[in-house]
C-alpha atoms as a PDB file:
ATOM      1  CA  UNK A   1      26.894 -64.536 -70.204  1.00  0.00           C
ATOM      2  CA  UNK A   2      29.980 -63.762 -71.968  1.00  0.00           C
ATOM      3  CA  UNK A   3      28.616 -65.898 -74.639  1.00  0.00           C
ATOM      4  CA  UNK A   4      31.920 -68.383 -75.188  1.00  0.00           C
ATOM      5  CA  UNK A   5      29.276 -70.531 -77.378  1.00  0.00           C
ATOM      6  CA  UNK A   6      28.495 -67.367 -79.836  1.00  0.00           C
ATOM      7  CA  UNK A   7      25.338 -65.868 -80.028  1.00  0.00           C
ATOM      8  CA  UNK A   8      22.030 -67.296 -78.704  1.00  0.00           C
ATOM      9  CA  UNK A   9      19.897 -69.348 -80.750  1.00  0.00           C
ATOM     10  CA  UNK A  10      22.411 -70.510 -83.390  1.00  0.00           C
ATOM     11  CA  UNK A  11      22.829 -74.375 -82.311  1.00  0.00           C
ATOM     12  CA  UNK A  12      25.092 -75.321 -85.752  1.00  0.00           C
ATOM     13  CA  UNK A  13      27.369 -73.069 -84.147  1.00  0.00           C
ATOM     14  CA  UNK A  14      27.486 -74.122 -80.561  1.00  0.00           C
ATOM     15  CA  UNK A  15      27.759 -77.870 -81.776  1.00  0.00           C
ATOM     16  CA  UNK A  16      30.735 -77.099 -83.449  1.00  0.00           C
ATOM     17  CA  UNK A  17      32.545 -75.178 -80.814  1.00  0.00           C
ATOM     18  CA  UNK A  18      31.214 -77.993 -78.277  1.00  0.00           C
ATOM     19  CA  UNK A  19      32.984 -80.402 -80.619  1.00  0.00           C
ATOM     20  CA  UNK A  20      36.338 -78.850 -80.832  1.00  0.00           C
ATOM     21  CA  UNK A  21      36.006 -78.581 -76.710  1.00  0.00           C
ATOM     22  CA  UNK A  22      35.521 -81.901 -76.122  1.00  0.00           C
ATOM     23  CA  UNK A  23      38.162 -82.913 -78.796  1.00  0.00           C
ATOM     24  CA  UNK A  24      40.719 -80.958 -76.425  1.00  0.00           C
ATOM     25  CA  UNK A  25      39.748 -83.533 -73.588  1.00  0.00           C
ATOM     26  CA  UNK A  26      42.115 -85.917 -75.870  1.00  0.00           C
ATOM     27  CA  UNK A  27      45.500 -84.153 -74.901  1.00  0.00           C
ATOM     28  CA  UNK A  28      48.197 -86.040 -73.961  1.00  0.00           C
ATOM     29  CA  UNK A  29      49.059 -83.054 -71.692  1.00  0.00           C
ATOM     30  CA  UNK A  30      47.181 -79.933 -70.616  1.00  0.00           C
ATOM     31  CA  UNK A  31      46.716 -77.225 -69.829  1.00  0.00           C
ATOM     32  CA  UNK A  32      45.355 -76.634 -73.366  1.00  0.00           C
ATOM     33  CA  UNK A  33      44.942 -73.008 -75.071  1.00  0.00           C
ATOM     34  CA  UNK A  34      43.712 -72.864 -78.342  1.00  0.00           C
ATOM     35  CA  UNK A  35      42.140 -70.704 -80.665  1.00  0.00           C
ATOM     36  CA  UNK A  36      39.062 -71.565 -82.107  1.00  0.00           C
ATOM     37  CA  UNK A  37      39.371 -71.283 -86.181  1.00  0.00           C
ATOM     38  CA  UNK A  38      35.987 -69.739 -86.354  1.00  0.00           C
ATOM     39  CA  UNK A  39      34.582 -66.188 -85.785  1.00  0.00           C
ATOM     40  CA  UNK A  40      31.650 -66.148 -84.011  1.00  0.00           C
ATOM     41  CA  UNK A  41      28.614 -65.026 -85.729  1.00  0.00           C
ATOM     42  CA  UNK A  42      26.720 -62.071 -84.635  1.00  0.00           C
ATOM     43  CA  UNK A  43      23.394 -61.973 -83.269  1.00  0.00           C
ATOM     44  CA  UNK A  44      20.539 -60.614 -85.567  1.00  0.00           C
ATOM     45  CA  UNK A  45      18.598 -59.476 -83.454  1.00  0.00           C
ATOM     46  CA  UNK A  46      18.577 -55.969 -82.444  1.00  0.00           C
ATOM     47  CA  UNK A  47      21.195 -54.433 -79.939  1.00  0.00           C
ATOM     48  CA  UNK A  48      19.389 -53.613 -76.125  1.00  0.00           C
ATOM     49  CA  UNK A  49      20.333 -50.621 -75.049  1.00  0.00           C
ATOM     50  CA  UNK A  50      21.385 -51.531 -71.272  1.00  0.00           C
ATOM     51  CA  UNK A  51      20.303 -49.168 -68.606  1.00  0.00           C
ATOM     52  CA  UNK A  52      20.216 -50.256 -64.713  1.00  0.00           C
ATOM     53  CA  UNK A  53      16.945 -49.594 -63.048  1.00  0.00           C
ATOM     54  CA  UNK A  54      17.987 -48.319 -59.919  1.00  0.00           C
ATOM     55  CA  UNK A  55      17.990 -44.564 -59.050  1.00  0.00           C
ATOM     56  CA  UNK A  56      19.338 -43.241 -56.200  1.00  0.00           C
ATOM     57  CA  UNK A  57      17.766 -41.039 -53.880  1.00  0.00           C
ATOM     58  CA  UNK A  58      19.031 -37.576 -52.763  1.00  0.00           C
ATOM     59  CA  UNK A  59      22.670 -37.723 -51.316  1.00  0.00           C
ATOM     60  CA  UNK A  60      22.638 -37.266 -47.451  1.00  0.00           C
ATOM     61  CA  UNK A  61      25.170 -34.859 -46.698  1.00  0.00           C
ATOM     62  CA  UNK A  62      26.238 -36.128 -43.415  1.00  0.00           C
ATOM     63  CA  UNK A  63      27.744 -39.503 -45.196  1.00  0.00           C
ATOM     64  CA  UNK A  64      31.545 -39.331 -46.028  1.00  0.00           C
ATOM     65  CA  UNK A  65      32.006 -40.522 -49.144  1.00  0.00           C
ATOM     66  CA  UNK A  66      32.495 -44.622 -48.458  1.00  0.00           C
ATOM     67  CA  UNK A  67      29.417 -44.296 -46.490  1.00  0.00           C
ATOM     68  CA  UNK A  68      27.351 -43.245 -49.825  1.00  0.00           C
ATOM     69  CA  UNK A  69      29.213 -45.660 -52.612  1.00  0.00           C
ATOM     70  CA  UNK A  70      28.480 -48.147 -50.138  1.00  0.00           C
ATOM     71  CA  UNK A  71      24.434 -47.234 -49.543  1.00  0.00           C
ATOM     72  CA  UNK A  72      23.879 -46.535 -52.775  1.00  0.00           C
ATOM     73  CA  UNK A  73      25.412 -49.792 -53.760  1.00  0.00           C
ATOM     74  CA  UNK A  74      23.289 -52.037 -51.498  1.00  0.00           C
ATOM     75  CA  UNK A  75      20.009 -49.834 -52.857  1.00  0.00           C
ATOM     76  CA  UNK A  76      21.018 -51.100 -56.300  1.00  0.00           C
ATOM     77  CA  UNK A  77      21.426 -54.506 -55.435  1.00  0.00           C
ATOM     78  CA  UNK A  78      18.271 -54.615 -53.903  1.00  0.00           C
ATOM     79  CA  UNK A  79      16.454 -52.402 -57.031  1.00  0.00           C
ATOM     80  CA  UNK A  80      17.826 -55.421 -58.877  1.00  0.00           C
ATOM     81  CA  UNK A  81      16.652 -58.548 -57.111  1.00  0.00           C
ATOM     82  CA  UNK A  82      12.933 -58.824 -58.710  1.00  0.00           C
ATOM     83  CA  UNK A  83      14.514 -59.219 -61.611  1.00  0.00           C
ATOM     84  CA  UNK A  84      17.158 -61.723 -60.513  1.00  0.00           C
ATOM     85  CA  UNK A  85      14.679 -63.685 -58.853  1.00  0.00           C
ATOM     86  CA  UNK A  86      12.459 -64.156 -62.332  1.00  0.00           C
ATOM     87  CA  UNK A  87      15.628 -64.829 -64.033  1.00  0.00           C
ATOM     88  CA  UNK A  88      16.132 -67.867 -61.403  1.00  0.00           C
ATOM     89  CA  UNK A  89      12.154 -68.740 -61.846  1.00  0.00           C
ATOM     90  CA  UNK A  90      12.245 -68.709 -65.587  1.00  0.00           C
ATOM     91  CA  UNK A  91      15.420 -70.141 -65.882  1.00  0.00           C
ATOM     92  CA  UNK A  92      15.911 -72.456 -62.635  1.00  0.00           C
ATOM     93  CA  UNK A  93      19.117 -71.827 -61.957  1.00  0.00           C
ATOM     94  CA  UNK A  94      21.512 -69.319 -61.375  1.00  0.00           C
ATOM     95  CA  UNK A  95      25.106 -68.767 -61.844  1.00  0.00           C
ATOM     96  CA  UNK A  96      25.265 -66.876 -58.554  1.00  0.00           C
ATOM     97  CA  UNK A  97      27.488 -68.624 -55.794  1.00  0.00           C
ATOM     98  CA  UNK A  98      31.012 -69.418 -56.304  1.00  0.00           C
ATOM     99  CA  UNK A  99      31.938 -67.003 -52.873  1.00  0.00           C
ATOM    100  CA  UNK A 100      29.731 -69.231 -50.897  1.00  0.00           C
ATOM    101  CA  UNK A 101      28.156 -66.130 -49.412  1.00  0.00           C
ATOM    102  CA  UNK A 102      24.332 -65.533 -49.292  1.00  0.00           C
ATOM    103  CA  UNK A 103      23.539 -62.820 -51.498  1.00  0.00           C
ATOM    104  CA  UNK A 104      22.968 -60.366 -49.125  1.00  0.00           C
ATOM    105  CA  UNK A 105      25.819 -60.624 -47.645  1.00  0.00           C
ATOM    106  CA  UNK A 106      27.632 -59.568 -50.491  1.00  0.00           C
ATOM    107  CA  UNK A 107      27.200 -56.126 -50.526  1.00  0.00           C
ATOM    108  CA  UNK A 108      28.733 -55.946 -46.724  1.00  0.00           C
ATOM    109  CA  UNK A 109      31.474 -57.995 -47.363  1.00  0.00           C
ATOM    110  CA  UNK A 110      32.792 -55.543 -50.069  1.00  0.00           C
ATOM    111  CA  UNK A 111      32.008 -52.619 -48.323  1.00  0.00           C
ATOM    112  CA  UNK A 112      33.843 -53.898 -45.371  1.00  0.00           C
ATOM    113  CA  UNK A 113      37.248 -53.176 -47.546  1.00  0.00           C
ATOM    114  CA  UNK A 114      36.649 -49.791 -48.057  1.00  0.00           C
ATOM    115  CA  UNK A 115      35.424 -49.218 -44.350  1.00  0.00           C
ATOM    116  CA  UNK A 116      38.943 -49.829 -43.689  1.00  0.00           C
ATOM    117  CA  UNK A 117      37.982 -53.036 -42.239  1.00  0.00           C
ATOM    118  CA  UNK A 118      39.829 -56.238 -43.108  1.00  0.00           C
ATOM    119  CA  UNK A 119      37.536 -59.300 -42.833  1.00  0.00           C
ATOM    120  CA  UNK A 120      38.079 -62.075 -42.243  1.00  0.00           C
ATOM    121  CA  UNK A 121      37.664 -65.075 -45.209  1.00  0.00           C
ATOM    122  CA  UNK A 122      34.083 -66.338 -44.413  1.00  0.00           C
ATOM    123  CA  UNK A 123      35.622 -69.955 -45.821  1.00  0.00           C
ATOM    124  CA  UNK A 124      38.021 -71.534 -44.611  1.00  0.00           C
ATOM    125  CA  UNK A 125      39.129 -73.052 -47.919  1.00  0.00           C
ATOM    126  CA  UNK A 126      39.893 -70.095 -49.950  1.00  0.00           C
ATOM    127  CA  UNK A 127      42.196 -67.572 -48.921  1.00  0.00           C
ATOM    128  CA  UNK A 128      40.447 -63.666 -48.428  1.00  0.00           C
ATOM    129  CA  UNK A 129      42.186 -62.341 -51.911  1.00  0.00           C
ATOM    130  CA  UNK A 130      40.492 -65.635 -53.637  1.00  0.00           C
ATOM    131  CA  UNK A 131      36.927 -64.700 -51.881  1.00  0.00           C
ATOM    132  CA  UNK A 132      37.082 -61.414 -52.779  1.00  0.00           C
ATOM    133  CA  UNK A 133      37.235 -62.459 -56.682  1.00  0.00           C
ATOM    134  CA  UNK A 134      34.426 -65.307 -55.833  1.00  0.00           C
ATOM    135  CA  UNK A 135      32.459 -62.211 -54.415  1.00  0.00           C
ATOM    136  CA  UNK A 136      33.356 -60.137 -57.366  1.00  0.00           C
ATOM    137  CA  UNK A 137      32.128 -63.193 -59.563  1.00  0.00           C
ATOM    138  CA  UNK A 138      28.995 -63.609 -57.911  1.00  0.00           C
ATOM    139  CA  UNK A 139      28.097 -59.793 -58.385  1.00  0.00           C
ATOM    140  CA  UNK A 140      28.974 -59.748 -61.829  1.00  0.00           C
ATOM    141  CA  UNK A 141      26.578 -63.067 -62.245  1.00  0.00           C
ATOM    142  CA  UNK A 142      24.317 -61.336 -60.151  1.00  0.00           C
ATOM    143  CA  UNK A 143      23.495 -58.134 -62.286  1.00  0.00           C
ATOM    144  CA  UNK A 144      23.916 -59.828 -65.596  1.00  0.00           C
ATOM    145  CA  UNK A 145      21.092 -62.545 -64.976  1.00  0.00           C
ATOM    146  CA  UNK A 146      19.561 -59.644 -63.260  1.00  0.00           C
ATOM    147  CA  UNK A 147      19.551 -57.214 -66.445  1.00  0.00           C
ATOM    148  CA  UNK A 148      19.182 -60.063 -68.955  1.00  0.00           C
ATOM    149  CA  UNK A 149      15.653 -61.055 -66.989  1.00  0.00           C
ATOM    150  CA  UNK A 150      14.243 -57.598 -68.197  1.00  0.00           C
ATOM    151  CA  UNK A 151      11.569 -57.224 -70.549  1.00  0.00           C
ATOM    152  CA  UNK A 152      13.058 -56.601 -74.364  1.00  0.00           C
ATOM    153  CA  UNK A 153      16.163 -58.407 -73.275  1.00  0.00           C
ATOM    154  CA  UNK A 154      16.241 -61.147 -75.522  1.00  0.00           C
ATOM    155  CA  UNK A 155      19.713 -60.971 -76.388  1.00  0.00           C
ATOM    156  CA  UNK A 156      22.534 -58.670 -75.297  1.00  0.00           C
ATOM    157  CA  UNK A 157      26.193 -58.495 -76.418  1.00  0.00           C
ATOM    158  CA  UNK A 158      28.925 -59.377 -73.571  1.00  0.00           C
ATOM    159  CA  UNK A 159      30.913 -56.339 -74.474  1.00  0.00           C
ATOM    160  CA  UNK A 160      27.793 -54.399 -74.014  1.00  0.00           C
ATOM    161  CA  UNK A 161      26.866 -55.882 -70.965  1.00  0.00           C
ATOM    162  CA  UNK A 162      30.715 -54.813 -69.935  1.00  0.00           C
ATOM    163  CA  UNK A 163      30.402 -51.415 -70.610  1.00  0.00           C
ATOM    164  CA  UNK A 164      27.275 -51.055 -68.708  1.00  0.00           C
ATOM    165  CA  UNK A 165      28.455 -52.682 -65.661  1.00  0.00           C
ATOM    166  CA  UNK A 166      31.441 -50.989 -65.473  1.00  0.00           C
ATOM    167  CA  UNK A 167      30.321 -47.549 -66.621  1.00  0.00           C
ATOM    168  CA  UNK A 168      26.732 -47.159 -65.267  1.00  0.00           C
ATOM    169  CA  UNK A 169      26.323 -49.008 -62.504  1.00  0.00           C
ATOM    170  CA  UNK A 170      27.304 -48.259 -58.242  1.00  0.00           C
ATOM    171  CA  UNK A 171      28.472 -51.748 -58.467  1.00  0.00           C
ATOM    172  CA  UNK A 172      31.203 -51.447 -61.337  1.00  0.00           C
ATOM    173  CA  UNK A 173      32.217 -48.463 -59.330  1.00  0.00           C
ATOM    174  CA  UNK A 174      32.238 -50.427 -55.563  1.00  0.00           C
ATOM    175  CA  UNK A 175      34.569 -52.969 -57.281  1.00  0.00           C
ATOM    176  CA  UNK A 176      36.627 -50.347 -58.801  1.00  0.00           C
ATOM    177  CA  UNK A 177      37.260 -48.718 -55.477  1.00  0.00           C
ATOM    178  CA  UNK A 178      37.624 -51.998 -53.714  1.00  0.00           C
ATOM    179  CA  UNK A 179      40.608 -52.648 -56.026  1.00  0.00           C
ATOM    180  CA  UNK A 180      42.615 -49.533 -55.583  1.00  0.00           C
END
């Protein structure tokens, strides 16, 4: 989704940047950073205007703050999972599942940090600061196959797709307070 291939549809493109990849696999010693020589093209079609389909209902006063970000939160993550599940139908796959967590489970786990809670690592290979980023990863995948699985969304830039998760949606904000 952050499109390290360039934009969709141009397969002269992607050969070459495949090319200089797998060329990479031949040194001596690694690891290997290197820039590729190319900018990538742009995409011609028309820029989506990303806007997140969930809106939330009327704050209940009684919640403390945590207790809202967090609702509010798991109401857009489940405003979002029609569309994630036609993504995985059209698509079949999904880049959802580095934590090793069920999807719904996600939304608890982080909430569980700002609840003041400290949880415990649901695997016992990873330690809990390398879940949490596995969980972050998995959200981000999550809403981004979600979004792109819209009608009209043909195409979207990664920056743009940035900018909308962390600037209009409850989960860019969740994973904003998780980290402070």
């Amino acid at each position: 989704l952050g499109r390290p291939l360039g934009a969709p549809n141009n397969p002269e493109f992607q050969k070459r940047v495949l090319a200089v990849v797998l060329k990479l696999l031949e040194a001596p010693v690694g690891p290997v950073l290197v820039d590729f020589p190319e900018e990538a093209p742009t995409s011609d079609e028309e820029p989506v205007i990303l806007a997140c389909p969930y809106f939330p209902k009327k704050e209940d006063a009684k919640l403390s703050e945590t207790e809202r970000l967090c609702a509010n939160f798991k109401a857009e993550m489940m405003s979002l999972r029609p569309w994630y599940d036609i993504s995985t139908q059209k698509h079949q796959r999904t880049t959802v599942g580095v934590s090793g967590l069920p999807l719904d489970d996600l939304a608890g786990f982080l909430c569980s940090f700002l609840a003041g809670d400290k949880p415990l690592s649901p695997r016992k290979d990873v330690s809990l600061a390398y879940e949490l980023r596995y969980v972050a990863d998995d959200l981000k995948a999550y809403y981004f196959e979600a979004v792109m699985a819209r009608p009209g969304m043909g195409s979207s830039e990664s920056e743009a797709l940035a900018e909308w998760f962390w600037g209009e949606t409850v989960a860019g904000k969740m994973l904003m307070a998780v980290r402070e």
